[in-house]
C-alpha atoms as a PDB file:
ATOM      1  CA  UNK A   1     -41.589 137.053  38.028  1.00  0.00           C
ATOM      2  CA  UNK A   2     -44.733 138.862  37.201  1.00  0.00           C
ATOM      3  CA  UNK A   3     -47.353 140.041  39.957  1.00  0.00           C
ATOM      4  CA  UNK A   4     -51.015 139.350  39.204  1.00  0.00           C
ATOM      5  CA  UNK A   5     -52.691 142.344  40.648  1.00  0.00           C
ATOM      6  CA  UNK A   6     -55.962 140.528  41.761  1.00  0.00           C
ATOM      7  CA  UNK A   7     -56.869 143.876  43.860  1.00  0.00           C
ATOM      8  CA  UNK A   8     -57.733 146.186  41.266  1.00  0.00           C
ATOM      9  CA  UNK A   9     -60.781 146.728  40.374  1.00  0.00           C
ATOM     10  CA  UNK A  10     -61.299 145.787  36.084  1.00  0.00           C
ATOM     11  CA  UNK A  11     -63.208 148.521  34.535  1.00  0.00           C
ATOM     12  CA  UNK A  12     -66.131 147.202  32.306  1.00  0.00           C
ATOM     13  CA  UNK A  13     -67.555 149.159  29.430  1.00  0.00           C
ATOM     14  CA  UNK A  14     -69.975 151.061  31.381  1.00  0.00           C
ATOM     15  CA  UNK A  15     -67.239 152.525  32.924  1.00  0.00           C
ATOM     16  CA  UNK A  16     -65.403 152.938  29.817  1.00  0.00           C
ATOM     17  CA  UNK A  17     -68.558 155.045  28.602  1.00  0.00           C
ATOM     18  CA  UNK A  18     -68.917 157.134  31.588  1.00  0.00           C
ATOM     19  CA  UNK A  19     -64.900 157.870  31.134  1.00  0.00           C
ATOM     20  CA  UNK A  20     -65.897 159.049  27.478  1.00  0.00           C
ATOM     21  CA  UNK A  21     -68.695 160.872  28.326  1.00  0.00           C
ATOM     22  CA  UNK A  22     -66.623 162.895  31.223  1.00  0.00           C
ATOM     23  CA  UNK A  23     -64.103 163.453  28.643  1.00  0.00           C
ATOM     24  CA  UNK A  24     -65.854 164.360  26.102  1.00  0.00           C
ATOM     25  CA  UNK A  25     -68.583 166.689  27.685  1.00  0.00           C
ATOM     26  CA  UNK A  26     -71.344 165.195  25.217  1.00  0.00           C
ATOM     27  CA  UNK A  27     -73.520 162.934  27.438  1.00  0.00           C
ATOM     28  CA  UNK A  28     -73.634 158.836  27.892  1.00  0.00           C
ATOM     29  CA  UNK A  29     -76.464 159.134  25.901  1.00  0.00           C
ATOM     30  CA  UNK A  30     -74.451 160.475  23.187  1.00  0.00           C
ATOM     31  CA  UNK A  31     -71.652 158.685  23.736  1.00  0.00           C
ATOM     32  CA  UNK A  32     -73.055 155.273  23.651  1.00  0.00           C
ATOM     33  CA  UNK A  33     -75.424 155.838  20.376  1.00  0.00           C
ATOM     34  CA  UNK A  34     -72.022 156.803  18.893  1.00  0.00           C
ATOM     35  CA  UNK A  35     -69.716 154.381  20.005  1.00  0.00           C
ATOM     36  CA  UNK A  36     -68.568 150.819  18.993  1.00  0.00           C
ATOM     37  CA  UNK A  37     -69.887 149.092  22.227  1.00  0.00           C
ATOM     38  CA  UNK A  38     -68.301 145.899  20.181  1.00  0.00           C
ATOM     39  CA  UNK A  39     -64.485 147.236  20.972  1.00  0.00           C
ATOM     40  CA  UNK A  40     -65.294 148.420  24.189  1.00  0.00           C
ATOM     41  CA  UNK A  41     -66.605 145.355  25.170  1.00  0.00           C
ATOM     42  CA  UNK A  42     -63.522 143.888  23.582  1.00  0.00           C
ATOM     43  CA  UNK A  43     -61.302 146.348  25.224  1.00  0.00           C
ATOM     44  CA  UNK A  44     -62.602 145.734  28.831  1.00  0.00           C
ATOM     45  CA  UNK A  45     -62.365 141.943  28.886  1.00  0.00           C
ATOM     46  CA  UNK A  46     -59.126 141.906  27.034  1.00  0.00           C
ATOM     47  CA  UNK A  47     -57.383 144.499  29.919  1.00  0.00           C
ATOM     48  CA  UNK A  48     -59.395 142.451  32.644  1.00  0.00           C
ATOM     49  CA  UNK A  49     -57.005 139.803  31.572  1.00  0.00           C
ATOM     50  CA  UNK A  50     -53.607 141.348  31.965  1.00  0.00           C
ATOM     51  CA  UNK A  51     -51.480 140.164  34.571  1.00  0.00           C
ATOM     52  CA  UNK A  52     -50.412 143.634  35.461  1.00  0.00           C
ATOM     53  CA  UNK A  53     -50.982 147.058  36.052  1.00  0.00           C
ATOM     54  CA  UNK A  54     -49.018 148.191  32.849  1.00  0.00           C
ATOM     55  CA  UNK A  55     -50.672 145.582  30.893  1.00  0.00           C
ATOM     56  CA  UNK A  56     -53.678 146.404  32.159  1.00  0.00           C
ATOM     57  CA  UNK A  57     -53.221 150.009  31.297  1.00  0.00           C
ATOM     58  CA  UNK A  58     -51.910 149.364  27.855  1.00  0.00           C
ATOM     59  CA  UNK A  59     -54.974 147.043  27.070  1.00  0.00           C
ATOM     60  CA  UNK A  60     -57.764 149.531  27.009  1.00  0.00           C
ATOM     61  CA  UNK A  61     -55.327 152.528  25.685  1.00  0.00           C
ATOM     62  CA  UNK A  62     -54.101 151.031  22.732  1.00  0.00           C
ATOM     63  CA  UNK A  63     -57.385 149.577  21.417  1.00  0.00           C
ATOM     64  CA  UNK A  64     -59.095 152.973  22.219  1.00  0.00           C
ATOM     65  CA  UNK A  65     -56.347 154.786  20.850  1.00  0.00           C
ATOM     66  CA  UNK A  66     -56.088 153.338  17.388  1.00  0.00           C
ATOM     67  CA  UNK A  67     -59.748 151.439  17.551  1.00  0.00           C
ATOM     68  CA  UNK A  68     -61.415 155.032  18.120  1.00  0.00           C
ATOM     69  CA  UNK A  69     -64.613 153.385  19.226  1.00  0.00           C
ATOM     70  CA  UNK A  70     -65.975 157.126  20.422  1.00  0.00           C
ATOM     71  CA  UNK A  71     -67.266 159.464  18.077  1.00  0.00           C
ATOM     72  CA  UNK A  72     -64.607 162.203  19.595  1.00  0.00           C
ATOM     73  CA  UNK A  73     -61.747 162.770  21.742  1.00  0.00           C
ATOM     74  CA  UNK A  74     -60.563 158.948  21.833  1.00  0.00           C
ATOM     75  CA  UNK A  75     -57.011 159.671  22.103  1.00  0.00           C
ATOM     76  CA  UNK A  76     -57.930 161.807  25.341  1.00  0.00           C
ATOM     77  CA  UNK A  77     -60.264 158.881  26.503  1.00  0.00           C
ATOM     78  CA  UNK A  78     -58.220 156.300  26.020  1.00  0.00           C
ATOM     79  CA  UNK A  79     -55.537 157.683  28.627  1.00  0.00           C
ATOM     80  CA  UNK A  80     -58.147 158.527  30.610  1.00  0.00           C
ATOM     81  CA  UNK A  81     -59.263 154.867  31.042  1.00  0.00           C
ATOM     82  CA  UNK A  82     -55.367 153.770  30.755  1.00  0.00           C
ATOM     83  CA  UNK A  83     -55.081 156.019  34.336  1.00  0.00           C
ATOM     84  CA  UNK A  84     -58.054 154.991  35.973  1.00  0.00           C
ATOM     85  CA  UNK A  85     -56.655 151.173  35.781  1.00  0.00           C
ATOM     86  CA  UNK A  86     -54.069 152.788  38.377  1.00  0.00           C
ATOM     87  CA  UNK A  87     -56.275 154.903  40.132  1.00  0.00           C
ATOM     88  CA  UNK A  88     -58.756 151.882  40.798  1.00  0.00           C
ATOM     89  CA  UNK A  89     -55.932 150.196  42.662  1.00  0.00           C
ATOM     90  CA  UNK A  90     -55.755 150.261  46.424  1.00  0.00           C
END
């Protein structure tokens, strides 16, 4: 049986571009005239859907990962985000 975890807390694409921007050192600013808000938005809703943490986890890195939506350092960013689906879990 698989838990829905209806505690955490989904991260939307803002987040998603502050993550990058942290990451990356270059700015939101930078980071969002840059980026393909399209897959992040994509990326956000699609992870908000997973049943689980892992899921969860594994629905913005993979995306990220081999989407590269950022202009730089998406491999980096994208386990960023995958951690903060745990870390945004009480």
């Amino acid at each position: 049986m698989t838990r829905r975890h209806r505690s955490r807390r989904a991260l939307e694409p803002g987040d998603l571009v502050a993550i990058g921007a942290a990451v990356s050192g270059i700015g939101t600013d930078a980071i969002v005239a840059g980026s393909d808000v399209d897959l992040l938005v994509l990326a956000a809703a699609a992870a908000r859907d997973e049943p689980t943490l892992a899921g969860a986890a594994a629905g913005l890195l993979v995306p990220i990962a081999s989407g590269r939506p950022f202009p730089c350092d998406n491999s980096a960013i994208a386990w960023a985000a995958a951690t903060m689906v745990f870390a945004s879990t009480p």
